[in-house]
Each structure stands twice: as structure tokens, then as C-alpha cells.
Protein backbone atom coordinates (compact mmCIF):
# COMPACT_ATOMS: atom_id res chain seq x y z
CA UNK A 1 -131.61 90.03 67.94
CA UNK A 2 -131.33 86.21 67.94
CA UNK A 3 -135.43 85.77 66.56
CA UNK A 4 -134.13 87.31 63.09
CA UNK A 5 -131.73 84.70 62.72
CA UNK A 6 -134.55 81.94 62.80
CA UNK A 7 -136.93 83.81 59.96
CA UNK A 8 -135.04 82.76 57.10
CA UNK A 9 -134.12 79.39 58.32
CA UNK A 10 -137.88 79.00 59.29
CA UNK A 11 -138.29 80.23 55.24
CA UNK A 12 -135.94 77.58 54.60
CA UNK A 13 -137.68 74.80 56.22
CA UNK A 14 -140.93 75.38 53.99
CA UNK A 15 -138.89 75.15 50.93
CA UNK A 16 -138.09 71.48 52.33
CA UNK A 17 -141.20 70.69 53.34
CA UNK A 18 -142.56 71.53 50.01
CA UNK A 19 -139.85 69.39 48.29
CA UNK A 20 -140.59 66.56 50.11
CA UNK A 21 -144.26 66.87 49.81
CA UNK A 22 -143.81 67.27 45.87
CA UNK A 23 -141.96 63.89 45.90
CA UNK A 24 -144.58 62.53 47.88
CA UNK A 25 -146.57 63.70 44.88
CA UNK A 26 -144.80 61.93 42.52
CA UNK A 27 -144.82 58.79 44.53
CA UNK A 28 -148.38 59.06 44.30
CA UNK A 29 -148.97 59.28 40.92
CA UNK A 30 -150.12 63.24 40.93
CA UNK A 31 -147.43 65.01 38.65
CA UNK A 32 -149.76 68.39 38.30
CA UNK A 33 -150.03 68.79 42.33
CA UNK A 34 -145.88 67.69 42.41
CA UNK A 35 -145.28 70.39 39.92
CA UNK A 36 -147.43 73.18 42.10
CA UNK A 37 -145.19 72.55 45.16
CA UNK A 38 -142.08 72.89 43.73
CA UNK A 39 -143.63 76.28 42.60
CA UNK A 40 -144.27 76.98 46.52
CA UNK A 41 -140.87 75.54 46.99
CA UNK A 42 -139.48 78.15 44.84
CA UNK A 43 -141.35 80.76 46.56
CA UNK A 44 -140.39 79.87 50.03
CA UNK A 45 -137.05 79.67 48.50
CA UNK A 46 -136.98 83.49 46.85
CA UNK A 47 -138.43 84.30 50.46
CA UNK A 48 -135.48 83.32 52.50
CA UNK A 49 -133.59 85.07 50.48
CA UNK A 50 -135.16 88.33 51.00
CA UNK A 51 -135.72 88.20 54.51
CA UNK A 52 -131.68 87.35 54.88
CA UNK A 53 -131.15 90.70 53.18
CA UNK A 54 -133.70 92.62 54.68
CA UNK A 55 -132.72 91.57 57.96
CA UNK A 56 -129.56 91.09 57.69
CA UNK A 57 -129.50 87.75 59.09
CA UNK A 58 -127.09 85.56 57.24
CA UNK A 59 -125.42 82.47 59.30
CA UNK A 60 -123.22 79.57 57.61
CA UNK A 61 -126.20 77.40 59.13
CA UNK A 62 -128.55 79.19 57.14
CA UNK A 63 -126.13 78.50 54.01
CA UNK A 64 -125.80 75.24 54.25
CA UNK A 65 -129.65 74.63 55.21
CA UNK A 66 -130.89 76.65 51.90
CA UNK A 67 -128.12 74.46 49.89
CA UNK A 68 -129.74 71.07 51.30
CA UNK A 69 -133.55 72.16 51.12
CA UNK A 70 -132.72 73.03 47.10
CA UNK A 71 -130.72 69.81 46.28
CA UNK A 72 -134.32 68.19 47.74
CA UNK A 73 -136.67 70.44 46.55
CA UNK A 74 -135.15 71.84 42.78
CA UNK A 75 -133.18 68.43 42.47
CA UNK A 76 -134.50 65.69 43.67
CA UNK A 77 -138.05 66.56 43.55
CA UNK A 78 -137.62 67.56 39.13
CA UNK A 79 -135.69 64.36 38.98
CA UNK A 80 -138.43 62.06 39.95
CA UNK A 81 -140.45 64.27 37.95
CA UNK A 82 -138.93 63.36 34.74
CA UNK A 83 -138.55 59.89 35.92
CA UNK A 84 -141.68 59.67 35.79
CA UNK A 85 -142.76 61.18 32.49
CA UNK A 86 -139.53 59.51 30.72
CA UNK A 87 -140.59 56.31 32.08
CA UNK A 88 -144.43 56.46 30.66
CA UNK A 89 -142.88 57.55 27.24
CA UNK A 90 -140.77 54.40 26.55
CA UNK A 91 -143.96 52.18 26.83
CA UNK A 92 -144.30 50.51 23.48
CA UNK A 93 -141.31 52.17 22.29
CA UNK A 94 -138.65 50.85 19.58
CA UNK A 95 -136.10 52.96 20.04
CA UNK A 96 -132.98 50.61 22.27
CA UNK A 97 -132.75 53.05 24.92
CA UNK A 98 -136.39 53.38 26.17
CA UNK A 99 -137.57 49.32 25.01
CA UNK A 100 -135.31 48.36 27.87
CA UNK A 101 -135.96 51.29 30.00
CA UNK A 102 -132.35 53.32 30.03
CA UNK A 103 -133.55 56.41 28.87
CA UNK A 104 -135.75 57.26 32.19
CA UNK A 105 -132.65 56.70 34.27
CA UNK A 106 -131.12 59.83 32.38
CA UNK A 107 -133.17 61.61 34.91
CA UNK A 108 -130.90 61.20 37.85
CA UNK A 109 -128.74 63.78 35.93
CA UNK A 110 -130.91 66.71 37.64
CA UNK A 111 -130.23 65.21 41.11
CA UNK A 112 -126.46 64.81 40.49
CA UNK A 113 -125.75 68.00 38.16
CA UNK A 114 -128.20 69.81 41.16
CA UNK A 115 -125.89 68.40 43.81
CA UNK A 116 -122.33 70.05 41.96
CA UNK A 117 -124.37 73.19 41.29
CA UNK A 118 -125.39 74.27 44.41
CA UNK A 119 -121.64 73.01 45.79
CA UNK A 120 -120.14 75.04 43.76
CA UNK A 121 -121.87 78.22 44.16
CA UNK A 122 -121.21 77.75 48.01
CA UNK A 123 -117.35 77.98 47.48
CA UNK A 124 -117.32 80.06 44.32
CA UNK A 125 -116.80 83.59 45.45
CA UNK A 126 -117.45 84.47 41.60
CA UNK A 127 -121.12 84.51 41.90
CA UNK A 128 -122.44 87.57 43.49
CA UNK A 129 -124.44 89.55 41.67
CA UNK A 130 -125.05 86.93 38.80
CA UNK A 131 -124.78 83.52 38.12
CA UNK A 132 -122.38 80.72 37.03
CA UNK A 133 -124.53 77.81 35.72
CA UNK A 134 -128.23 77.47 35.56
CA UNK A 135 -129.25 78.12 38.86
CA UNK A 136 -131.40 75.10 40.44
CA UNK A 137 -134.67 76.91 40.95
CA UNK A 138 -134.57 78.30 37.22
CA UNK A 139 -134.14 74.45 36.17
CA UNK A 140 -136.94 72.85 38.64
CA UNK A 141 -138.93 75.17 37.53
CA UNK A 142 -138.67 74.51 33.59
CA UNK A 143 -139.32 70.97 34.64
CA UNK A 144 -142.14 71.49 37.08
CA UNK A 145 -143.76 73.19 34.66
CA UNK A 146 -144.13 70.13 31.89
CA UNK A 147 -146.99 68.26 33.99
CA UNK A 148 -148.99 71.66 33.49
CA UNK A 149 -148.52 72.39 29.91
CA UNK A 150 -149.38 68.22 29.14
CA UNK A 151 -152.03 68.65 31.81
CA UNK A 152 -153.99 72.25 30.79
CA UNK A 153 -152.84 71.98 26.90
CA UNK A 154 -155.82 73.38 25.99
CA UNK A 155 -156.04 76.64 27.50
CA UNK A 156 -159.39 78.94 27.06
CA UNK A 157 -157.43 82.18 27.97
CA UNK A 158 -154.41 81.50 25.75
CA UNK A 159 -154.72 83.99 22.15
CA UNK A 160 -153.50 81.26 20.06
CA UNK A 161 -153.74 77.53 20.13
CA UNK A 162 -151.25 75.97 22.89
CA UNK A 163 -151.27 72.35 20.95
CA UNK A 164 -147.88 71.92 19.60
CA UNK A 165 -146.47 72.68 23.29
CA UNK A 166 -148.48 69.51 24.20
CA UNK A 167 -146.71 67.66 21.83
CA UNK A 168 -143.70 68.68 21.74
CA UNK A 169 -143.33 67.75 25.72
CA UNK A 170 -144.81 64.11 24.87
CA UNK A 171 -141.99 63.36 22.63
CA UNK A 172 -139.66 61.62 25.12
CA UNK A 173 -136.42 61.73 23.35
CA UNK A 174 -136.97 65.60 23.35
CA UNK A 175 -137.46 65.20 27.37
CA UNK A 176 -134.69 62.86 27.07
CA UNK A 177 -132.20 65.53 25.26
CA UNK A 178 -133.91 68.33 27.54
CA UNK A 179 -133.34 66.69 30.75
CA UNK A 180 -129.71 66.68 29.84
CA UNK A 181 -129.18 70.06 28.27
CA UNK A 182 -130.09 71.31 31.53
CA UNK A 183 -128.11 69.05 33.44
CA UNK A 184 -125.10 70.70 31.89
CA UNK A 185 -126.37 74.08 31.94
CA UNK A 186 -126.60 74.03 35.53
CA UNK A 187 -122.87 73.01 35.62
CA UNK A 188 -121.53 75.03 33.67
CA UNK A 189 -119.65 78.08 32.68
CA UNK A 190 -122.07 79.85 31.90
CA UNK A 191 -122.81 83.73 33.23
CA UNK A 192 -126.23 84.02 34.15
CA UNK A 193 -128.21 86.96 34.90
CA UNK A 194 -129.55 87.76 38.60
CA UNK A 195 -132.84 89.34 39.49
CA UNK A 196 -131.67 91.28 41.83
CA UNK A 197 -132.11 95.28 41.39
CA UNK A 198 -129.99 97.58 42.80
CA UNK A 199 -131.85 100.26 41.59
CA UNK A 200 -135.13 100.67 39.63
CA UNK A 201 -133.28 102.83 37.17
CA UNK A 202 -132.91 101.16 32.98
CA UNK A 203 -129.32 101.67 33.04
CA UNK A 204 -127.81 98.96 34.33
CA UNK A 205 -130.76 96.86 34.55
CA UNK A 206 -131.43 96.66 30.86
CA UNK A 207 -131.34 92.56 30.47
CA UNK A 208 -133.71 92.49 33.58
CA UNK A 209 -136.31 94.52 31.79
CA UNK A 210 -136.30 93.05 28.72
CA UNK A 211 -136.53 89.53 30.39
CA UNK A 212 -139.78 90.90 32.27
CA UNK A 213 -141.38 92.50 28.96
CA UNK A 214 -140.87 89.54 27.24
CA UNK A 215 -141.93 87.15 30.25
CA UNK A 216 -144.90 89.17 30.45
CA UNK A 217 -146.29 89.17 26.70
CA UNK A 218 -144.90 85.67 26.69
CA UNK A 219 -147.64 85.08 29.35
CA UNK A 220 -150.34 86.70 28.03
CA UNK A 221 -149.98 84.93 24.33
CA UNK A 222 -149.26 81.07 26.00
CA UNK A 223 -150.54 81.17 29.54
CA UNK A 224 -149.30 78.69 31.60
CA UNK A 225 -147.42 77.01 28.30
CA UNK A 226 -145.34 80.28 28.60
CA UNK A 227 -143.25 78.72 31.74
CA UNK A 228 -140.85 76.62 30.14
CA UNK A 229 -140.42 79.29 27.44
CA UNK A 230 -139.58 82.16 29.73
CA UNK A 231 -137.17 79.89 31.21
CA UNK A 232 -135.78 79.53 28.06
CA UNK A 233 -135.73 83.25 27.54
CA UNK A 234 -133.80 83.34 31.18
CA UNK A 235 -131.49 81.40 29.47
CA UNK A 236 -131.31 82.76 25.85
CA UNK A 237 -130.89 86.51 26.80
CA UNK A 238 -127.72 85.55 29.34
CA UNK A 239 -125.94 83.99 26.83
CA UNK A 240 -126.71 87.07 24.35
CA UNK A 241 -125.33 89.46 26.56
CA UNK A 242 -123.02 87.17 27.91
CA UNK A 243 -119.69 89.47 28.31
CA UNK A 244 -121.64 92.25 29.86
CA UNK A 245 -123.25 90.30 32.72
CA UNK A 246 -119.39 88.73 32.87
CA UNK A 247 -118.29 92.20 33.19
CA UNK A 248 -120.53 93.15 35.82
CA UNK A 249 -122.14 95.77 33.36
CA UNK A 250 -125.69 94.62 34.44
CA UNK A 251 -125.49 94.45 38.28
């Protein structure tokens, strides 16, 4: 039936509309509330997804849509993010690069590396059960969630103190090298694990798990300072098993 086709895309056009309003956000001055909706974005974004599969209601249009409302939403929106942040961190500074302001304009890398990313994964017929490069959401989301840690650095339900995370996300040449480690990553060669599960079984699925049992007890020790860690994790555990989710071995 024609109605299935428009769930996804409808899915689709929340992910945008939560982009935009997260740049809005920015614009305004409100990093935290920025950060939240590209959280939603991501959401809306895993949703379309699902519904495509469930229903079985992929269309080139609804390709090309998801590719645009991501390059907004996981690019654009992260970039002015970081802007942002990079920006307040070279007042007063010494260092060349942030005295006369360069360093924030390292930024637009997310945008731009965002932009090759998701064009790529369009025409690479490679990626189908994992990844090649960071994908976007896994970035935005690493990004999204510095405002957060800076902003609820001290943390009454975390078991130990959450105060180095605080400061190691002020330093702005560490945003500075971050912001284009990730840049690269998502351009890269790199094989990348997919949550997807084709069954629930452990064989086959063993990165998956771990990632989850370590996401999990990452959460319970840092809270919401876990976020940029798990990503790292996401990260971490592809590249150690690197040749087997190259292989297919974990699909």
C-alpha cells in the first residue's frame, strides 16, 4: 500500500526538524537543549530505519531524504556545536591558532567530512551489514553529548567523581584534536560494527554484546559522562576486531 511508503519518510522529516531546531539552539545560545535534539534527531533517525525494514518500504526518495536530514541534523547541527564551544575556548588564549580565532573554524570539518560520509555510503555497496567510516549519528552524538558532561559535571547518581570529564572537555585544543579525529574517522577505511541483530543468539553477535555490557556498566559508573566514552568504546572494539567484522564474521 502507498501509506507505508510515507511512514519512514514522515520518520525522516522529524529527524530534520530536530536538526534544524538544534541549530536554532545553538543560534540561541542554549548548547544543553541543542545537544538533546540531536539526541531526538538520532532517534527519529534509528526510527526510519526500522519502520523501512519492518515494512518493507524502501524508495530512492526515502534514500536520498534520510542522507539530507543527517548531513543537517548529525553534521551541520555538531558543527555549530563545536563552533561554538571552540570559539568560547580561545578567549584569552596564547596559543596562534585560537588568539586570532582559526582554531574554531576547524569545526566545519564535521559538516564537510559528514557530507563525503553519508555520499559515500549511498554508492558504496560495501556497507551492508557494517560500516565503512564512523557513521554520522555515532559522531553527532559524541559531540552532542559535550554540552551535557560540561553542563551536569557534577552528577549525584554517578559512583565516582565525574570531574576530570569536565575538564578534560574544557581544554580546547583537546576539542580541537577531537573534532578532527572524528572528522577522519567518519571518512575513512575503517570497518565498523552495525547494531543490527540477525538473531539474538552470542554467536555471531559477540562484539554487539560486549559493546552493550560495557555501555551499560559504563553508564551506571559515569552517568551521562559515559556518552562520549561509549562512543569511544563503539569505536575501540571495531578496530579490535577489525578483520572479523571485515569478514562478515559478526553479521
Amino acid at each position: 500500500m502507498a501509506w507505508k511508503q510515507h511512514i519512514p519518510n514522515t520518520l525522516t522529516a522529524c529527524n530534520l526538524i530536530a536538526g534544524l531546531a538544534a541549530i536554532t539552539l545553538v543560534l540561541e545560545g542554549d548548547l544543553v537543549m541543542a545537544s538533546v535534539f540531536i539526541f531526538i534527531a538520532s532517534l527519529f533517525d534509528f526510527l526510519d530505519g526500522a519502520a523501512a525494514r519492518l515494512l518493507d518500504a524502501y524508495s530512492e526518495l526515502g534514500k536520498q531524504l534520510d542522507s539530507l536530514a543527517d548531513l543537517i541534523s548529525f553534521g551541520v547541527a555538531p558543527g555549530m556545536i563545536m563552533f561554538t564551544l571552540l570559539s568560547a575556548g580561545c578567549e584569552g588564549s596564547c596559543n596562534i591558532l585560537e588568539r586570532y580565532h582559526i582554531t574554531p573554524y576547524f569545526a566545519l570539518l564535521i559538516p564537510v567530512c559528514s557530507a563525503f560520509r553519508l555520499a559515500k555510503f549511498n554508492i558504496d555497496l560495501r556497507q551492508g551489514e557494517h560500516f565503512i567510516g564512523m557513521p554520522t549519528p555515532a559522531t553527532a552524538i559524541f559531540f552532542a553529548s559535550i554540552p551535557l558532561v560540561l553542563f551536569y559535571q557534577v552528577n549525584q547518581f554517578s559512583l565516582i567523581p565525574l570531574g576530570f570529564f569536565a575538564d578534560f572537555f574544557s581544554n580546547t585544543r583537546v576539542l580541537a584534536i577531537l573534532t578532527v579525529l572524528f572528522s577522519y574517522l567518519m571518512i575513512s577505511d575503517f570497518h565498523i560494527f552495525s547494531m543490527k541483530f540477525r538473531r539474538m543468539s552470542w554467536k555471531g553477535n559477540e562484539v554487539r554484546y560486549l559493546f552493550l555490557i560495557l555501555a551499560a556498566v559504563s553508564l551506571i559508573l559515569f552517568a551521562i559522562c559515559a556518552i562520549p566514552l561509549i562512543i569511544a568504546l563503539y569505536f575501540i572494539l571495531s578496530l579490535v576486531f577489525q578483520k572479523r567484522i571485515a569478514r562478515g564474521e559478526n553479521d
